[in-house]
N, C-alpha and C. Protein backbone atom coordinates (compact mmCIF):
# COMPACT_ATOMS: atom_id res chain seq x y z
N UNK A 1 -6.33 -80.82 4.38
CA UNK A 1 -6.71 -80.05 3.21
C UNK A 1 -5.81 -80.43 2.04
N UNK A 2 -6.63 -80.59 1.24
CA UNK A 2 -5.36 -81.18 -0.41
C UNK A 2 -5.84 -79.94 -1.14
N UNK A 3 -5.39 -79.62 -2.17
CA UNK A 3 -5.02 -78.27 -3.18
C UNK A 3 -4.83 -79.37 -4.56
N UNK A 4 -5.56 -79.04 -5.64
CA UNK A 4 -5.23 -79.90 -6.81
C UNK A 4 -4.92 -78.71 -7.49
N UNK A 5 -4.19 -78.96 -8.92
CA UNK A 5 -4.13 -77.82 -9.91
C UNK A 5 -4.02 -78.78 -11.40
N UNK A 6 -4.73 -78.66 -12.12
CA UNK A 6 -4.79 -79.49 -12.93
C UNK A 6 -4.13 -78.89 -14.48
N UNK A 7 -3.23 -79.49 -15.24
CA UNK A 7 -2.56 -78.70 -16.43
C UNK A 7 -2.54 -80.01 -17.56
N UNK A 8 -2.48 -79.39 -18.92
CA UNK A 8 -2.06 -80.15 -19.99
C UNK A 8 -3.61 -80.10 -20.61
N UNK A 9 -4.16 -79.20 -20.74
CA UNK A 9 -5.07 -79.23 -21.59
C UNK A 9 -4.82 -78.77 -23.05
N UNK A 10 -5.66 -78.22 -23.98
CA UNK A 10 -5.43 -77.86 -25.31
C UNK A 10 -6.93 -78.64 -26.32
N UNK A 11 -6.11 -78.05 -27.57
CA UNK A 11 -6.46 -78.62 -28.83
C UNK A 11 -5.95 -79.73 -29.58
N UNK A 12 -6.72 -80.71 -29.94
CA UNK A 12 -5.96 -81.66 -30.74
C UNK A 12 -7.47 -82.11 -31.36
N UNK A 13 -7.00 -82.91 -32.49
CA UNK A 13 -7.74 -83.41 -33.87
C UNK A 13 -7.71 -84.53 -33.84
N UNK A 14 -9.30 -85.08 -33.70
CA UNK A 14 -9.58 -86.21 -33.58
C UNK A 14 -8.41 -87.83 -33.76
N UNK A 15 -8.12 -88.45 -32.80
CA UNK A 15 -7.07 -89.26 -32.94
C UNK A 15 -6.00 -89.58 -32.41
N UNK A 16 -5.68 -87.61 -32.04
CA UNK A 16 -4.58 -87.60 -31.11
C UNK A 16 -4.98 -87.94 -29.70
N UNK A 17 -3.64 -87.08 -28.84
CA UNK A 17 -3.34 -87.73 -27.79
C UNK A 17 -3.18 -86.39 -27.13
N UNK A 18 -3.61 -86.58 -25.70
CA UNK A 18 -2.88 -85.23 -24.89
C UNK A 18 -2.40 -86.28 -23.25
N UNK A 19 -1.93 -85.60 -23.10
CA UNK A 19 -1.68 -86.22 -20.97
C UNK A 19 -2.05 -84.89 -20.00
N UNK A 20 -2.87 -84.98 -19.31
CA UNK A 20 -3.26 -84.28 -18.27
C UNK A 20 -2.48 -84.49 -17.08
N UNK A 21 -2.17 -83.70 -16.30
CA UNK A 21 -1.74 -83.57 -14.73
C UNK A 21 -1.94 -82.77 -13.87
N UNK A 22 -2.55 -83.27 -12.90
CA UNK A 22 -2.77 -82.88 -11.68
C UNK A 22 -2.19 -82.90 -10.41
N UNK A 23 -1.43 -82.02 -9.93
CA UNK A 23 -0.54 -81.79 -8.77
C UNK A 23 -1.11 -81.27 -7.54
N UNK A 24 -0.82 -82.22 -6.41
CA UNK A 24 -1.87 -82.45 -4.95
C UNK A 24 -0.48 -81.78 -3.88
N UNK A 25 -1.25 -80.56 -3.39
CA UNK A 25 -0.24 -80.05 -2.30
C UNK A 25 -1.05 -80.44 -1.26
N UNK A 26 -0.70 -80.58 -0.09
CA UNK A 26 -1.62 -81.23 1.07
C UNK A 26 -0.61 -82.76 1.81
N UNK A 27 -1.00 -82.95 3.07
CA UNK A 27 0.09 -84.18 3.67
C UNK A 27 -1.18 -85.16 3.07
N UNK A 28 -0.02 -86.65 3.09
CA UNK A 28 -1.03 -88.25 3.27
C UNK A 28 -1.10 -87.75 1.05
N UNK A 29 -0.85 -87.41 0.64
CA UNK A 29 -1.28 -87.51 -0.67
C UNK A 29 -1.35 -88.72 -1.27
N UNK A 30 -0.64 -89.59 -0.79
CA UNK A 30 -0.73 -91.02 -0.91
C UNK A 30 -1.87 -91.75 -0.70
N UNK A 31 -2.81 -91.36 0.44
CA UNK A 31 -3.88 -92.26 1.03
C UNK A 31 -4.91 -91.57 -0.06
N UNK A 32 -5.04 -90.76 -0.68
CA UNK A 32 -5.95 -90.48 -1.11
C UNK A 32 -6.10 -91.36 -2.58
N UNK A 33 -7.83 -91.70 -2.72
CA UNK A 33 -7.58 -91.98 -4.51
C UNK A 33 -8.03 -90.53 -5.75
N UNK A 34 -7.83 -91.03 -6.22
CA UNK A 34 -7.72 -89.46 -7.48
C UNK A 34 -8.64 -90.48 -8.11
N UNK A 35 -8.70 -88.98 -9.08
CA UNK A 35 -9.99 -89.46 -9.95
C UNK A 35 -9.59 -88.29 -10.69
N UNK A 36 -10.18 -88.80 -11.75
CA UNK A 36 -10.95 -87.49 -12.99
C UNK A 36 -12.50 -87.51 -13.64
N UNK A 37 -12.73 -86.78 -13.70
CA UNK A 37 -14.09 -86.31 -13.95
C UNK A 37 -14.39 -85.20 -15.23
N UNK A 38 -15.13 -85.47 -16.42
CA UNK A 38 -15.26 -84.41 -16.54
C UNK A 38 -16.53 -83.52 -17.37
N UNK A 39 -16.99 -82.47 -17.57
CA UNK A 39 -17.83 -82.05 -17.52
C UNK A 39 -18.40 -81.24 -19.26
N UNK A 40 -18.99 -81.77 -20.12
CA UNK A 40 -19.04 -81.00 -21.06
C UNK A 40 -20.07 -80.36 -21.07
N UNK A 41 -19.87 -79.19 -22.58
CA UNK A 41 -21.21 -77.93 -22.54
C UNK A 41 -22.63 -78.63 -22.07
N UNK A 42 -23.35 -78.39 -21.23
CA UNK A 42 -24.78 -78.57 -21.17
C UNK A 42 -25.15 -80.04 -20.32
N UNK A 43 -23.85 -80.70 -20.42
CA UNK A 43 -24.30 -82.14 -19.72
C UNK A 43 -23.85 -82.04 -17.84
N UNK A 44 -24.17 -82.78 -17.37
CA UNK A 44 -23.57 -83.58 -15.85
C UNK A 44 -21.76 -84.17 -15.95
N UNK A 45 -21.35 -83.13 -14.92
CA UNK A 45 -20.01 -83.37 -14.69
C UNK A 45 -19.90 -85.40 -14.24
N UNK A 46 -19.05 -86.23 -15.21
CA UNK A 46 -19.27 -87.59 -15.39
C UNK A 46 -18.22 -88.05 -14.92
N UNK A 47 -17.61 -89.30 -14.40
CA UNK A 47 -16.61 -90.12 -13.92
C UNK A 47 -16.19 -90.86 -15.66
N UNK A 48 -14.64 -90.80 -15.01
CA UNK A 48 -13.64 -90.97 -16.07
C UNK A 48 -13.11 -92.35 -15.56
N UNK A 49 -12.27 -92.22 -14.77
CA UNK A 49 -11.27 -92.74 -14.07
C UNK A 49 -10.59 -92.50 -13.05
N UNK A 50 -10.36 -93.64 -12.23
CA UNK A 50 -9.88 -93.24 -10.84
C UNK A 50 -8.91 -94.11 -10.52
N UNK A 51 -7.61 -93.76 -9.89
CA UNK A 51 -7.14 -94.88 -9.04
C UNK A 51 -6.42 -94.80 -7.62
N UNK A 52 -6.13 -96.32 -7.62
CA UNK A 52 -6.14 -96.10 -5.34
C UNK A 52 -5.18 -96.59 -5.33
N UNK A 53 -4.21 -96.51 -4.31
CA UNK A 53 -2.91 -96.74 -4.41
C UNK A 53 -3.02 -97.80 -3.06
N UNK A 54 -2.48 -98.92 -2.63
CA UNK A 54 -2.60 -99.96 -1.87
C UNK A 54 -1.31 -99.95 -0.88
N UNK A 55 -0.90 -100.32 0.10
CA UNK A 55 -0.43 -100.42 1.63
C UNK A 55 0.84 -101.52 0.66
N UNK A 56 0.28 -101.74 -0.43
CA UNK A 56 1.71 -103.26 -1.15
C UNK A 56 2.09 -102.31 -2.51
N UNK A 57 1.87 -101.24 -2.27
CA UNK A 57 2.59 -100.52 -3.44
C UNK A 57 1.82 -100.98 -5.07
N UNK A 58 0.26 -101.56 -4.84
CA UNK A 58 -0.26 -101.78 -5.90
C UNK A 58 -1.34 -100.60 -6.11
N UNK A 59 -1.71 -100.41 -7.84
CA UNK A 59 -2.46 -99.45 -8.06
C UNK A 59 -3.01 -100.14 -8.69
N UNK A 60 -4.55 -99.81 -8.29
CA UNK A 60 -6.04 -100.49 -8.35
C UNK A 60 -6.67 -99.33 -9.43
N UNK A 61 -6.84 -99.31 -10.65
CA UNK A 61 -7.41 -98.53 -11.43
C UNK A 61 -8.99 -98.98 -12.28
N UNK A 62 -9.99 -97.80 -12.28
CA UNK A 62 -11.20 -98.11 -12.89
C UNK A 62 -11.52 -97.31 -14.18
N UNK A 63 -12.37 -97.71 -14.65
CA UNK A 63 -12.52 -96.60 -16.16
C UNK A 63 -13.41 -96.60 -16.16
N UNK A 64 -14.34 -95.47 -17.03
CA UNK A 64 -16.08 -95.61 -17.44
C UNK A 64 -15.67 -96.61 -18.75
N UNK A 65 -16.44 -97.02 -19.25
CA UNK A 65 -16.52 -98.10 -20.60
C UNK A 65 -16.21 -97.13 -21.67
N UNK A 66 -16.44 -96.17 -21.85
CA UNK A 66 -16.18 -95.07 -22.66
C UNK A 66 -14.96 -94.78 -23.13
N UNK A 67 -14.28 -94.96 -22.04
CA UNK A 67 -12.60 -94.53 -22.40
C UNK A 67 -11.78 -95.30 -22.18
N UNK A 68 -12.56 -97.11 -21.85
CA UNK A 68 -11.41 -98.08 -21.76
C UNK A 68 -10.66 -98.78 -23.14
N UNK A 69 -9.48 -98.45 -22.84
CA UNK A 69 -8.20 -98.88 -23.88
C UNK A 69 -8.18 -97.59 -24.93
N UNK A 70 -8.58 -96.64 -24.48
CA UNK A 70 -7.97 -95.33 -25.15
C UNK A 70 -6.81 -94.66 -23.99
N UNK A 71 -7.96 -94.26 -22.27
CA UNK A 71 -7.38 -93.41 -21.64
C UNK A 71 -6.66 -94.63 -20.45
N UNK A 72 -5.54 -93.84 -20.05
CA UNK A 72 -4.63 -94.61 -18.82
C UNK A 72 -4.70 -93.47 -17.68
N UNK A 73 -4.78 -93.84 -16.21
CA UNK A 73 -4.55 -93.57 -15.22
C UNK A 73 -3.46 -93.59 -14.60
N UNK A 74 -2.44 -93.18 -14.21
CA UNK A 74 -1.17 -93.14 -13.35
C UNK A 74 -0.85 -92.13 -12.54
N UNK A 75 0.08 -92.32 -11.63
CA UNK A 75 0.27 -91.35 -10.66
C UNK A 75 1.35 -91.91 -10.34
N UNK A 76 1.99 -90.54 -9.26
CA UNK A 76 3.91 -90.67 -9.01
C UNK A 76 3.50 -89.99 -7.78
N UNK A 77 3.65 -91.07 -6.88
CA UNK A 77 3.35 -90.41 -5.46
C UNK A 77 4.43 -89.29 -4.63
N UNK A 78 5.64 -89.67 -5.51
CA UNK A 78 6.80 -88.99 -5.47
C UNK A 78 6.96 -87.76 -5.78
N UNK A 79 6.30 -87.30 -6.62
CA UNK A 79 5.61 -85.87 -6.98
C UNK A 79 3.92 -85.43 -7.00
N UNK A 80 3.59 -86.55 -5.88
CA UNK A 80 2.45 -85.89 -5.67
C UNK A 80 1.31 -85.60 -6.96
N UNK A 81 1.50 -86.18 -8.17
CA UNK A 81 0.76 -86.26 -9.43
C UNK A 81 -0.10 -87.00 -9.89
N UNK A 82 -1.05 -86.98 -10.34
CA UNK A 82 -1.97 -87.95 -10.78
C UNK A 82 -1.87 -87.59 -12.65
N UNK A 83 -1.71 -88.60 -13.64
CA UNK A 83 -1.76 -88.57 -14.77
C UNK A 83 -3.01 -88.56 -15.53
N UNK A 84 -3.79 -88.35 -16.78
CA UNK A 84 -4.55 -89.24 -17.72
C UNK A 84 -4.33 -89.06 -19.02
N UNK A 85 -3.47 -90.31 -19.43
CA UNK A 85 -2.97 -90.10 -21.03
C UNK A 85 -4.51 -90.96 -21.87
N UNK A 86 -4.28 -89.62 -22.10
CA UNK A 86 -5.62 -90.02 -23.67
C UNK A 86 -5.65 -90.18 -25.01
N UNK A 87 -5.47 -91.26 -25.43
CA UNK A 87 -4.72 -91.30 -26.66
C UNK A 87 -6.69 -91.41 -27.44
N UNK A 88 -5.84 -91.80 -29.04
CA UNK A 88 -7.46 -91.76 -29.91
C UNK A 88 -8.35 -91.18 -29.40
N UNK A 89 -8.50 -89.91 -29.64
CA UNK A 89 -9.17 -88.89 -28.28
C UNK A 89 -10.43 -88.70 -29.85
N UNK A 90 -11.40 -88.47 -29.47
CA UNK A 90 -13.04 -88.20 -30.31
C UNK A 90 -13.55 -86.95 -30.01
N UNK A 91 -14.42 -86.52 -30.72
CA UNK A 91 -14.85 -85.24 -30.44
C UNK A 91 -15.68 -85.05 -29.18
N UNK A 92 -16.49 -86.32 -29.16
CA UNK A 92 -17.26 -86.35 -28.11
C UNK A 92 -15.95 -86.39 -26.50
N UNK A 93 -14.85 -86.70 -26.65
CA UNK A 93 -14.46 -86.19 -25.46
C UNK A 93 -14.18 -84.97 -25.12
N UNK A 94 -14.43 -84.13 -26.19
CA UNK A 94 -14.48 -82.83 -25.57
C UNK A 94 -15.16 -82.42 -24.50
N UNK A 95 -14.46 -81.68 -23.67
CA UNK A 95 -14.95 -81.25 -22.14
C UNK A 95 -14.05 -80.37 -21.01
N UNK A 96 -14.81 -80.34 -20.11
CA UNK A 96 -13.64 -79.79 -19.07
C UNK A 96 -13.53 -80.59 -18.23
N UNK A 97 -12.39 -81.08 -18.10
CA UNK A 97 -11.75 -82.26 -16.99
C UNK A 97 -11.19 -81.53 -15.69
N UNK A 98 -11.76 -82.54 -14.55
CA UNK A 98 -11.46 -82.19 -13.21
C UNK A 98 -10.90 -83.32 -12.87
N UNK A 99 -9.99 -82.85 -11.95
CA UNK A 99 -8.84 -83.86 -11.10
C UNK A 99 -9.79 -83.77 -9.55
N UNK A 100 -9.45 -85.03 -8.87
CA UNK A 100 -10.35 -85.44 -7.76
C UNK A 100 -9.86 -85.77 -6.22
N UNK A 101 -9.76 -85.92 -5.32
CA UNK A 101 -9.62 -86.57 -4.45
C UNK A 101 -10.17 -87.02 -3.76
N UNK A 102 -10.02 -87.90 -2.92
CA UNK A 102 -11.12 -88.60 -1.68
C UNK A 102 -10.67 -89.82 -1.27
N UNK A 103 -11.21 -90.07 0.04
CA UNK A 103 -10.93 -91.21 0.69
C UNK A 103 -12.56 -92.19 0.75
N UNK A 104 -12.22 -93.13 0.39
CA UNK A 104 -13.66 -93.78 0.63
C UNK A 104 -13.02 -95.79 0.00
N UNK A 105 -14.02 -96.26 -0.08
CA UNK A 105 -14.08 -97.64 -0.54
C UNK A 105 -14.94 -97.60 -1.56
N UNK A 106 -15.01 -98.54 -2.57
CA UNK A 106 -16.08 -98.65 -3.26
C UNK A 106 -15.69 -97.83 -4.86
N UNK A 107 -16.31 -97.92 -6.07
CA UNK A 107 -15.72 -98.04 -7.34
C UNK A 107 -15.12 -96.37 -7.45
N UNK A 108 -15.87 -95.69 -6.60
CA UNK A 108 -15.25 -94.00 -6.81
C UNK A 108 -16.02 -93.19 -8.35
N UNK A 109 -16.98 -93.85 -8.94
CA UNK A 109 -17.79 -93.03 -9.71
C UNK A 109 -18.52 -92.02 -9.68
N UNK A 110 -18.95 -91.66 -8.46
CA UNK A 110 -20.40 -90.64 -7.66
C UNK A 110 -18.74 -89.30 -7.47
N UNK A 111 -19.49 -88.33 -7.76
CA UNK A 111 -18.88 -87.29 -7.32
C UNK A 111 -18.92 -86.64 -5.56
N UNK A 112 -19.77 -87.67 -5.32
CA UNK A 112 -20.05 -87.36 -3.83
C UNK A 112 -18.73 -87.97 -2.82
N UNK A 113 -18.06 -89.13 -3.70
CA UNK A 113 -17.24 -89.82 -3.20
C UNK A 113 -15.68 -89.10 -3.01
N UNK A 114 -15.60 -87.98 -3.58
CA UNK A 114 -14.85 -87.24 -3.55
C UNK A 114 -14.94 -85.90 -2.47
N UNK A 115 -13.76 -85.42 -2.30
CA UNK A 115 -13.57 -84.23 -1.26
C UNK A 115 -13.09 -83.20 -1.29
N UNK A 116 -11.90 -83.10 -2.92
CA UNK A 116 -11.32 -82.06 -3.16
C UNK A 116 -11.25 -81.94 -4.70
N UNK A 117 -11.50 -81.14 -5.36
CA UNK A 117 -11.79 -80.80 -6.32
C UNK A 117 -10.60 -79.78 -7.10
N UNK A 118 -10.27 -80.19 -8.39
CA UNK A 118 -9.37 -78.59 -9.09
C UNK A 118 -10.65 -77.93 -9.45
N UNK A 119 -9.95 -76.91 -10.72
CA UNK A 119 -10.10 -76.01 -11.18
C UNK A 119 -11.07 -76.63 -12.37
N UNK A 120 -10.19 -77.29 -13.34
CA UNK A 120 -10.38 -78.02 -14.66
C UNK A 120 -9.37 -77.17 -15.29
N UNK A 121 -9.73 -78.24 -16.73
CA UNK A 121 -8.65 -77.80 -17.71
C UNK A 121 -9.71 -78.24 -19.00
N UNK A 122 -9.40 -77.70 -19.88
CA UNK A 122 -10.19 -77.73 -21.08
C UNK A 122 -9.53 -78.82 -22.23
N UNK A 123 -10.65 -79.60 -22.41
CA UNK A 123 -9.83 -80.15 -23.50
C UNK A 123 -10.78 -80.63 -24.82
N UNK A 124 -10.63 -80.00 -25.72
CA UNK A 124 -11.29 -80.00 -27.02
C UNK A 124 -10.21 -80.87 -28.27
N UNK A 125 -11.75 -81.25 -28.82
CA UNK A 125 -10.95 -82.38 -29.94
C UNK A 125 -11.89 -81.96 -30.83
N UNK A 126 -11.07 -81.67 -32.39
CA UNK A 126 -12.05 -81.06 -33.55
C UNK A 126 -12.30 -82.48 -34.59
N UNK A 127 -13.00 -82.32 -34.69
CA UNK A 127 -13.62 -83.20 -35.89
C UNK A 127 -12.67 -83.40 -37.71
């Protein structure tokens, strides 16, 4: 069983930047890949970014096209954390972001591919 809790949400104006974190209580937190996901008013909760941590201490990271070379993926297995710094953030990323877990192969976009789920955290960007 993993436990996510996801923090660092807020307000910011088109441009800025926020960092999200998500903290995984549960054993093996390592084997798992994280992900974020997230869900705005009226649409389908969507894949962000995910990454998998490798047996050689390498991290294998993916993005939707949407948020590549704005948002970064990282994690500190050492505290059990998964990151997503979002810099030049748009209005359209406004949403509620979920932190992810799961074991599987394959790009980790489908929400099915996942097994443990937070809360969310809100994160709005004004125009």
């Amino acid at each position: 069983q993993v436990q996510l809790v996801e923090s660092g949400g807020g307000l910011v104006q088109a441009g800025g930047s926020l960092r999200l974190s998500c903290t995984a209580s549960g054993r093996t937190y390592s084997s798992y890949v994280m992900g974020w996901f997230r869900q705005a008013p009226g649409k389908e909760r969507e894949f962000v970014a995910r990454i998998r941590w490798s047996t050689t201490s390498t991290y294998y990271t993916y993005y939707t096209d949407s948020v590549k070379g704005r948002f970064t993926i990282s994690r500190d297995n050492a505290k059990n954390t998964v990151f997503l710094q979002m810099n030049s953030l748009k209005p359209e990323d406004t949403a509620v972001y979920y932190c992810a877990a799961g074991q599987f192969l394959g790009l980790g976009e489908s929400r099915s591919d996942y097994d443990y789920w937070g809360q969310g955290t809100q994160v709005t960007v004004s125009s």
